[in-house]
Protein backbone atom coordinates (compact mmCIF):
# COMPACT_ATOMS: atom_id res chain seq x y z
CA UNK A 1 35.81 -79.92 62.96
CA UNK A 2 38.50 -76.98 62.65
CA UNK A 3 40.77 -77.45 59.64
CA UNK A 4 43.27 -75.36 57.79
CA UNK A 5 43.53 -76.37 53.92
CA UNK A 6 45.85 -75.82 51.32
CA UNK A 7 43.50 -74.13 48.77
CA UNK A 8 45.33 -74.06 45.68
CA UNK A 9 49.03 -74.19 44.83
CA UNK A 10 50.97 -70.79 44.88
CA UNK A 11 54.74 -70.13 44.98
CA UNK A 12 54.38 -66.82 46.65
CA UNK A 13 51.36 -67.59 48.87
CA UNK A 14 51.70 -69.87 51.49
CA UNK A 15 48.67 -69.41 53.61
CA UNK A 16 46.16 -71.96 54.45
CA UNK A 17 42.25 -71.45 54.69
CA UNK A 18 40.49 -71.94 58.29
CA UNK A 19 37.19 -74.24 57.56
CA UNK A 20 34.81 -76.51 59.00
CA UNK A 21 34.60 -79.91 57.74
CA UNK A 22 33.39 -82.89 58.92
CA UNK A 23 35.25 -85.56 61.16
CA UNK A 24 37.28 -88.03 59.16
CA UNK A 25 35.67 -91.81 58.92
CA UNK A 26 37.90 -94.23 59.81
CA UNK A 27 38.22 -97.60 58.38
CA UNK A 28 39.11 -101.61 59.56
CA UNK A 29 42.53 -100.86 60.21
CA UNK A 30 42.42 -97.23 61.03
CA UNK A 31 42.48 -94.73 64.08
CA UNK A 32 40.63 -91.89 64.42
CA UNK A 33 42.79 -89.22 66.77
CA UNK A 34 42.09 -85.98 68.36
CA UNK A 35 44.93 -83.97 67.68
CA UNK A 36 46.11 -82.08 70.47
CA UNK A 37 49.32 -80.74 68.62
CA UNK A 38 51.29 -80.44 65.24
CA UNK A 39 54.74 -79.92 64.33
CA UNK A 40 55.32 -77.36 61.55
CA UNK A 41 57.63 -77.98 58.95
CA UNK A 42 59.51 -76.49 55.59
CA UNK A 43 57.48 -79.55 54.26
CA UNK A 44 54.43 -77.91 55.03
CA UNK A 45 55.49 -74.81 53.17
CA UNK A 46 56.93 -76.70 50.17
CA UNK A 47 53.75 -78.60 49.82
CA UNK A 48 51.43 -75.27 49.59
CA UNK A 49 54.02 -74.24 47.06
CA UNK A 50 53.76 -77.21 44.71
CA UNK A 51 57.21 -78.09 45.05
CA UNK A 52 56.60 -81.97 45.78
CA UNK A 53 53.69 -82.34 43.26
CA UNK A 54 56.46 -85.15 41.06
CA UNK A 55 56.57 -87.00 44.26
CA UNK A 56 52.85 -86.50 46.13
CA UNK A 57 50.51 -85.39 43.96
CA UNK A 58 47.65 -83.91 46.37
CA UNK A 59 44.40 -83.70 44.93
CA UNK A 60 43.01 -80.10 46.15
CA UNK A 61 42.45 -78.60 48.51
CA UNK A 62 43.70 -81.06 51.32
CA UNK A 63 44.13 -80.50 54.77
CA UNK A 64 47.62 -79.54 55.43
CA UNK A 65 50.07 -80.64 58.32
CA UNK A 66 52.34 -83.72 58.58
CA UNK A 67 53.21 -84.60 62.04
CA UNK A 68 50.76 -84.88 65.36
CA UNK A 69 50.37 -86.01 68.52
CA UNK A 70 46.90 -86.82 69.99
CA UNK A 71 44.76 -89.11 71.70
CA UNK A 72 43.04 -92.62 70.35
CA UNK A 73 39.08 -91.06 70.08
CA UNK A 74 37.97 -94.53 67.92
CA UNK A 75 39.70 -97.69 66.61
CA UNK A 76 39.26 -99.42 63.32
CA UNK A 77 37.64 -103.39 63.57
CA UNK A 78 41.20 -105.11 62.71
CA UNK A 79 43.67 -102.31 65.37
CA UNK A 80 44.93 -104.26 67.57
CA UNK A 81 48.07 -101.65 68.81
CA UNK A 82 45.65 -99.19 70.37
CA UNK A 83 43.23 -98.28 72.44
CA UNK A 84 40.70 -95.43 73.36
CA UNK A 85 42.73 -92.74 75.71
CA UNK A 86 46.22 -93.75 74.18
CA UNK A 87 48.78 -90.80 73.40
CA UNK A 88 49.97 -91.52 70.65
CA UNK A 89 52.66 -89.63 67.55
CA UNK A 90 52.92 -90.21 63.78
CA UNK A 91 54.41 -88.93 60.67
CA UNK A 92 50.92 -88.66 58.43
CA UNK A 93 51.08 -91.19 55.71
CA UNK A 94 52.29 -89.15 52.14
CA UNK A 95 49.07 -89.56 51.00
CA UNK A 96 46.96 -89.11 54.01
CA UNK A 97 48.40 -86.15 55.60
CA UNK A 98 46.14 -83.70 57.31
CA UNK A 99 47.74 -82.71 60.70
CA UNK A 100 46.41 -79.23 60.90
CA UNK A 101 42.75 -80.34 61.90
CA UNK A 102 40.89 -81.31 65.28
CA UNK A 103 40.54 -84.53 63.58
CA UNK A 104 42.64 -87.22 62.13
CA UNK A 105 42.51 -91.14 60.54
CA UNK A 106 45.04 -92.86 60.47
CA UNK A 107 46.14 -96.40 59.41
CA UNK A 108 47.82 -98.04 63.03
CA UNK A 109 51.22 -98.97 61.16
CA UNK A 110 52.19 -95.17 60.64
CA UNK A 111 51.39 -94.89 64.67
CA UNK A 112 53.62 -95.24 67.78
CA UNK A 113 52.87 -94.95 71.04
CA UNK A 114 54.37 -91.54 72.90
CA UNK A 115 57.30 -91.44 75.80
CA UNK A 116 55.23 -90.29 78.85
CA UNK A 117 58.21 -87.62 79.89
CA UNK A 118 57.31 -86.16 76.86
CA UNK A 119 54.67 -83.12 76.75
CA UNK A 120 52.56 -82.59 74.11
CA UNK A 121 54.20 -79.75 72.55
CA UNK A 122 57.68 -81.69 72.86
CA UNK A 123 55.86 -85.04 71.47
CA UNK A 124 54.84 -83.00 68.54
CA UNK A 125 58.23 -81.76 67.32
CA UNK A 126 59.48 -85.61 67.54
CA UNK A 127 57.84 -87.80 64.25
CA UNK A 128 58.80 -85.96 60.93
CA UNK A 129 62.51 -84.65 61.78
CA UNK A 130 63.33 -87.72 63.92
CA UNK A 131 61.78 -90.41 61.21
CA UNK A 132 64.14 -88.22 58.81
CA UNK A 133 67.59 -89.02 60.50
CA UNK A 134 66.47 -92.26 60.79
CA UNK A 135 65.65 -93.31 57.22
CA UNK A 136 68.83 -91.37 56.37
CA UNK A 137 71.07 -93.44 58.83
CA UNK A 138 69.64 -96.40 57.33
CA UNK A 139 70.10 -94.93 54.09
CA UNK A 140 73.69 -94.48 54.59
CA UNK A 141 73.98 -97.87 56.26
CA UNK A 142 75.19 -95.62 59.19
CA UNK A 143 77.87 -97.65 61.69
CA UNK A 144 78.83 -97.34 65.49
CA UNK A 145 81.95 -95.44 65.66
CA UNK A 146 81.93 -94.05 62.03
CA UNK A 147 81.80 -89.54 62.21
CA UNK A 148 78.55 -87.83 60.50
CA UNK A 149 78.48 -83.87 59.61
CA UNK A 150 75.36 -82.17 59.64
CA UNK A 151 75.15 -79.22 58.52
CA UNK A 152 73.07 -76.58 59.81
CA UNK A 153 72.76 -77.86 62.89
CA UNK A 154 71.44 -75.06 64.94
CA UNK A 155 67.66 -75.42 63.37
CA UNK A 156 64.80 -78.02 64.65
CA UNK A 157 66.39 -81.13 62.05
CA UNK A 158 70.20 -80.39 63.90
CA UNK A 159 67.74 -80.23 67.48
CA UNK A 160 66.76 -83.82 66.57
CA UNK A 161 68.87 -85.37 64.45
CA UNK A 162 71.93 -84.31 66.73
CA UNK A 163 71.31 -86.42 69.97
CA UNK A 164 70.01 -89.37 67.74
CA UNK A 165 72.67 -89.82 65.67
CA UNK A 166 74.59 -89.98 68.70
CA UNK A 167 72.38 -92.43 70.54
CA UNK A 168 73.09 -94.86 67.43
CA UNK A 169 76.87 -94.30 67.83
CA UNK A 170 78.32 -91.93 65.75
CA UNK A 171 80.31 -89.33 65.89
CA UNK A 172 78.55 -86.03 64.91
CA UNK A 173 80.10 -82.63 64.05
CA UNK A 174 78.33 -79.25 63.06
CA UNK A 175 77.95 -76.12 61.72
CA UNK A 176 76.27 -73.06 62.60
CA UNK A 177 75.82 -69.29 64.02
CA UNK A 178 78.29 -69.42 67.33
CA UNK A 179 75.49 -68.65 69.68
CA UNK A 180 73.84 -71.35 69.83
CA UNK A 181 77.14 -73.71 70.32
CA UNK A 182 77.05 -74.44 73.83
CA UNK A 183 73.22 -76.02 72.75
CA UNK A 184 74.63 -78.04 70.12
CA UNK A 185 77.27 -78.95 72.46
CA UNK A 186 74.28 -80.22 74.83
CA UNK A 187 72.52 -81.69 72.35
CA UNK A 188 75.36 -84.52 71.48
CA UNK A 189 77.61 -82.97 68.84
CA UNK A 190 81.46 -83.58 69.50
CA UNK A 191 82.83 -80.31 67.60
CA UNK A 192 80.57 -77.53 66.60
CA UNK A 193 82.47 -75.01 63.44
CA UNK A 194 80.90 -71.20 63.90
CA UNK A 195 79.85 -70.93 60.02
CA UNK A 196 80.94 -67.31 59.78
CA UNK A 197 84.34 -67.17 61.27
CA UNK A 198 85.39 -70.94 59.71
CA UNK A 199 85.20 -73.06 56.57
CA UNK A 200 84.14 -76.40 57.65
CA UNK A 201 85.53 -77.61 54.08
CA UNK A 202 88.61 -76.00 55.55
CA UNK A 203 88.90 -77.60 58.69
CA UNK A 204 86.93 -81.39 57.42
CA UNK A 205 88.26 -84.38 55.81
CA UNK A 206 87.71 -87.94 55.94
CA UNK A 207 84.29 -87.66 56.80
CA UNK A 208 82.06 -91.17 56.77
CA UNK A 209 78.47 -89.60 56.44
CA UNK A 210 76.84 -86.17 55.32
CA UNK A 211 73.20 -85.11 56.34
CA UNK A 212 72.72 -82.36 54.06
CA UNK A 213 70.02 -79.76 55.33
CA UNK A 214 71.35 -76.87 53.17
CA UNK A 215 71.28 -77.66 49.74
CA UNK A 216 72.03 -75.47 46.76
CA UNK A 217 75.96 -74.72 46.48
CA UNK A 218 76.39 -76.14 49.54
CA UNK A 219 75.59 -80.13 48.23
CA UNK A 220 78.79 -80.25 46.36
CA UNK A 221 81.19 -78.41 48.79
CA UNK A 222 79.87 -81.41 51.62
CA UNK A 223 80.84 -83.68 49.23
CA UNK A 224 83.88 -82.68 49.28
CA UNK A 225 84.60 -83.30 52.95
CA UNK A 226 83.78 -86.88 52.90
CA UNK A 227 85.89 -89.99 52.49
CA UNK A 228 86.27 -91.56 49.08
CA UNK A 229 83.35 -93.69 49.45
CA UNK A 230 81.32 -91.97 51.89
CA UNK A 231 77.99 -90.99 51.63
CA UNK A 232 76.08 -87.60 51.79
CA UNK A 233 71.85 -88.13 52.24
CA UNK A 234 70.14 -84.46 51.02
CA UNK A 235 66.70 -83.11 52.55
CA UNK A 236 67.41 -80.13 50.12
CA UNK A 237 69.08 -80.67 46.98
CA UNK A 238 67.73 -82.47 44.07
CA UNK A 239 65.68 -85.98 44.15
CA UNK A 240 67.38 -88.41 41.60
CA UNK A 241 66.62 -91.80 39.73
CA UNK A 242 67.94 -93.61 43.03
CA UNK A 243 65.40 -92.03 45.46
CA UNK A 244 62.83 -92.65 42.60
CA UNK A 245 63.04 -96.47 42.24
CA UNK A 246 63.29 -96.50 45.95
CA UNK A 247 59.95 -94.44 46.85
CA UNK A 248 58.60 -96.94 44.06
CA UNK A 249 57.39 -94.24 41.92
CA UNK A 250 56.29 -94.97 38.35
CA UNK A 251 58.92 -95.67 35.59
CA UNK A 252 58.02 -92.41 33.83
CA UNK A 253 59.09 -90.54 37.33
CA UNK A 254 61.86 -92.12 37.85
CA UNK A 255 62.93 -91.76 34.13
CA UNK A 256 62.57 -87.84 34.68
CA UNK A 257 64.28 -87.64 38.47
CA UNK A 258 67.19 -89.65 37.13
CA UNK A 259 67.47 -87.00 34.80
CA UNK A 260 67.04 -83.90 36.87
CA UNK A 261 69.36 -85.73 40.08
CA UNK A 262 71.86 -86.56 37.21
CA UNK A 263 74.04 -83.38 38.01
CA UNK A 264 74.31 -84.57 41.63
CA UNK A 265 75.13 -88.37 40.64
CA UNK A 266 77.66 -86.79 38.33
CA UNK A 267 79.40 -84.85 41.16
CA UNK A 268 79.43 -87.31 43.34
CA UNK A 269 81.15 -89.41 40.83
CA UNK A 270 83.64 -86.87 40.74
CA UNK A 271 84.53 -87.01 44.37
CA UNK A 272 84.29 -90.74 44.66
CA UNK A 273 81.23 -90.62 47.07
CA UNK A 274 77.41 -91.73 46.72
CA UNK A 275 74.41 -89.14 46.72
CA UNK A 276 70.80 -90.05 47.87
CA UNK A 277 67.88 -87.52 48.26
CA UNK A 278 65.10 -88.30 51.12
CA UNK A 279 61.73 -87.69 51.14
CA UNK A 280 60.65 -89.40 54.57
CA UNK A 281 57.84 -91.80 54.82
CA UNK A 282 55.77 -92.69 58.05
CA UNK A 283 56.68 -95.76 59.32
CA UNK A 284 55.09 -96.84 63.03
CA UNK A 285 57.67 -99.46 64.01
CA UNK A 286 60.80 -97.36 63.42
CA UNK A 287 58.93 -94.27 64.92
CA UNK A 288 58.55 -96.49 68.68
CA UNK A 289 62.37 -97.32 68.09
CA UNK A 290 62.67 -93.46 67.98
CA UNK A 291 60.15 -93.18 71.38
CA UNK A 292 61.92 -95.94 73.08
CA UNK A 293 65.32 -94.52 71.99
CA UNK A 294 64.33 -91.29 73.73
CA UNK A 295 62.92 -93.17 76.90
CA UNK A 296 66.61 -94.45 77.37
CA UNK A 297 68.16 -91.08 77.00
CA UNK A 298 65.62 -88.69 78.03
CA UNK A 299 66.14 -86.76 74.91
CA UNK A 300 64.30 -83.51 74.82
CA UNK A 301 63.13 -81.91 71.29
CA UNK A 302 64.36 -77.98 70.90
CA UNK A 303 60.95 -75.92 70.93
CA UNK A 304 61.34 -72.61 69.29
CA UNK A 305 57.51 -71.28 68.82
CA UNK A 306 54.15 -72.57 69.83
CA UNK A 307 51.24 -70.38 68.22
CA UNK A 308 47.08 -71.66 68.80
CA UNK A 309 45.81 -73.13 65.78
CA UNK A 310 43.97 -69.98 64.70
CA UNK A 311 47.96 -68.52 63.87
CA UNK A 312 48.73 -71.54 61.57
CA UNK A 313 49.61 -69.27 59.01
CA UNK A 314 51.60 -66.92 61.37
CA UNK A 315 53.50 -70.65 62.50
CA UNK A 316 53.89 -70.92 58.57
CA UNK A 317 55.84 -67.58 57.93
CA UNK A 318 57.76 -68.47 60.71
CA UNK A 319 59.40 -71.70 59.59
CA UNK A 320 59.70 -69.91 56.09
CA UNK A 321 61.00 -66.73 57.42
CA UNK A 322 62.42 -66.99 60.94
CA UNK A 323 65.63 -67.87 62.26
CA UNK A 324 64.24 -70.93 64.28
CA UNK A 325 66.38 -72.14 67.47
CA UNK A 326 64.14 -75.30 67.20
CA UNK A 327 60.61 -76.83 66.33
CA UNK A 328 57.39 -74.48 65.09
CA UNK A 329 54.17 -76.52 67.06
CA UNK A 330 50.66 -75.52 66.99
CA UNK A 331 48.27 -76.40 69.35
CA UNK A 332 44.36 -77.62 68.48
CA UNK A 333 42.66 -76.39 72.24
CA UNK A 334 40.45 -73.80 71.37
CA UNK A 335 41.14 -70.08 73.34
C-alpha cells in the first residue's frame, strides 16, 4: 500500500517520504480500514518536528496522519461494533497513528460510525478538532448557559469547535481577521471581536471558559479575561504536571512537565483562574456523541483545501504556512 512516513525528526523539514509498505495486520479486537480521506493537522507538523517526543515517543519512521475516514475492509475475531462496508471516522490512537496510508488498523473503541449527510472530505475534517473541544469542555467541566472565548476562531479548530460548543450550551465569543465574521457568525458564535481594530482584553471580562488556540503571549493576556475561578484549556502553550498525571505518563514526565508548565500554573495563580494543557486522545464513544451531535444539527465542517495524496507534503506546508479558512484533507483515490 501507498504510505507517507515521517523519516526522521527535523525542525526545519517537515516533509514526509512516499513508500510502499505492506497492509497493516489486524488483530482480535481490531479493524482494518481503507482510508478514503485524512484530515491534516498542526499535529501532523509538530510530530515530524519532534515537538511531542515527551508525550508520544514514535519509534521511526512511522506512518504519519492522525484523523481518517474510511470503510470497514476486515474485522478483528472479538469487533462486535462493525461490519464490512461501514463508513466509519476516528482520531488514530497516540500510539497507533498512521492516517496518511491506503491502509489502516485500528482497535474498534477509537472508532465511530459516520453521519451519512456527511461527505467524505467533510467526515474527515470532523475526529481530531471536534474530539479536542470535547475533552476540553469536559476538561473545564463546561455548563449550559456559562460564556466560552475562543480565540482564533476563524481557522479549522474555531470551524469546529464553534458550533459544538454551542450545541452543548454555551455561550461562545471570538476573535479574528473581520472577513471571515459573517462565517463565524454562521457557525454559532454570539459576538465575533475583529483582532486588528479591537482588544478583546479590552472589551472581555467575566469570562467562564478559555479555549486557547494561540499560545505564546497570548496564554496570559486570556487569562486575564476570565472570571476569578474560571478556566482557560491550551492546545498551544505549555503541557504541565496536571496534564501529565492525567495522560498517565510516567512519574519522571510528569516530574519534568510540572516543571516546565510551572510558569503557566504560576500565572494562573496570579489571576485566580486554573490552567490545563490538552493533548487529545481517541476515544470512540465520545467521537459518536460528536456524529450524533452533528446528525441533530446538521453541522457542516469548514473545508479550506483538499490536495490527492501524492501532495501530502504540499497539504503539510499549507497548514504550517497558509492562512486556512478551515480544514486541510487529503484524499487516498489514486489519479
Amino acid at each position: 500500500m501507498r504510505a507517507a512516513q515521517v523519516e526522521q525528526y527535523n525542525k526545519k523539514n517537515i516533509s514526509v517520504k512516499l513508500v510502499d509498505l505492506d497492509k497493516p495486520t489486524i488483530g482480535h479486537k481490531d479493524v482494518l480500514i481503507k482510508i478514503l480521506a485524512a484530515g491534516v493537522n498542526p499535529l501532523d507538523n509538530m510530530i515530524s518536528r519532534g515537538e511531542v517526543k515527551m508525550i508520544v515517543p514514535y519509534k521511526l519512521p512511522v506512518v504519519a496522519g492522525n484523523e481518517i475516514v474510511g470503510i470497514v475492509e476486515q474485522v478483528g475475531a472479538q469487533v462486535s461494533k462493525y461490519k464490512g462496508k461501514d463508513r466509519v471516522f476516528a482520531r488514530l490512537p497516540l500510539d497507533k497513528i498512521g492516517a496518511f496510508a491506503e491502509f489502516v488498523s485500528v482497535d474498534e473503541d477509537a472508532l465511530a460510525k459516520v453521519p451519512e449527510y456527511l461527505s467524505d472530505v467533510e467526515a474527515a475534517a470532523v475526529p481530531l478538532t471536534a474530539l479536542t473541544i470535547m475533552q476540553a469542555l469536559d476538561v473545564m467541566k463546561a455548563k449550559n448557559g456559562k460564556t466560552i472565548f475562543i480565540s482564533g476562531g476563524t481557522g479549522s479548530v474555531g470551524a469546529m469547535a464553534i458550533p459544538i460548543a454551542k450545541a452543548k450550551g454555551l455561550t461562545v465569543i471570538t476573535n479574528g481577521s473581520v472577513e471571515n465574521k459573517e462565517r463565524v457568525l454562521e457557525l454559532g458564535a454570539s459576538k465575533f471581536i475583529d483582532y486588528k481594530t479591537e482588544d478583546y482584553t479590552k472589551v472581555l471580562s467575566n469570562v467562564d471558559y478559555v479555549l486557547d488556540t494561540l499560545g505564546g503571549n497570548e496564554t496570559e493576556k486570556q487569562m486575564t479575561i476570565l472570571k476569578r475561578g474560571g478556566k482557560l484549556v491550551s492546545l498551544r502553550a505549555m503541557p504541565n504536571g496536571a496534564f501529565a498525571k492525567r495522560m498517565h505518563l510516567p512519574k519522571w514526565k510528569q516530574l519534568l512537565l510540572g516543571i516546565a508548565g510551572r510558569k503557566f500554573d504560576k500565572l494562573a495563580g496570579k489571576y485566580g483562574v486554573t490552567y490545563d494543557f490538552i493533548f487529545v486522545e481517541s476515544n470512540g464513544n465520545q467521537l459518536q456523541e460528536v456524529a450524533d451531535l452533528f446528525d441533530n444539527f446538521k453541522i457542516k465542517p469548514s473545508i479550506d483545501t483538499v490536495y490527492p495524496f501524492e501532495e501530502v507534503n504540499r497539504a503539510l506546508d499549507k497548514v504550517a504556512n497558509g492562512r486556512s479558512k478551515g480544514k486541510t484533507v487529503i484524499i487516498m483515490e489514486r489519479k
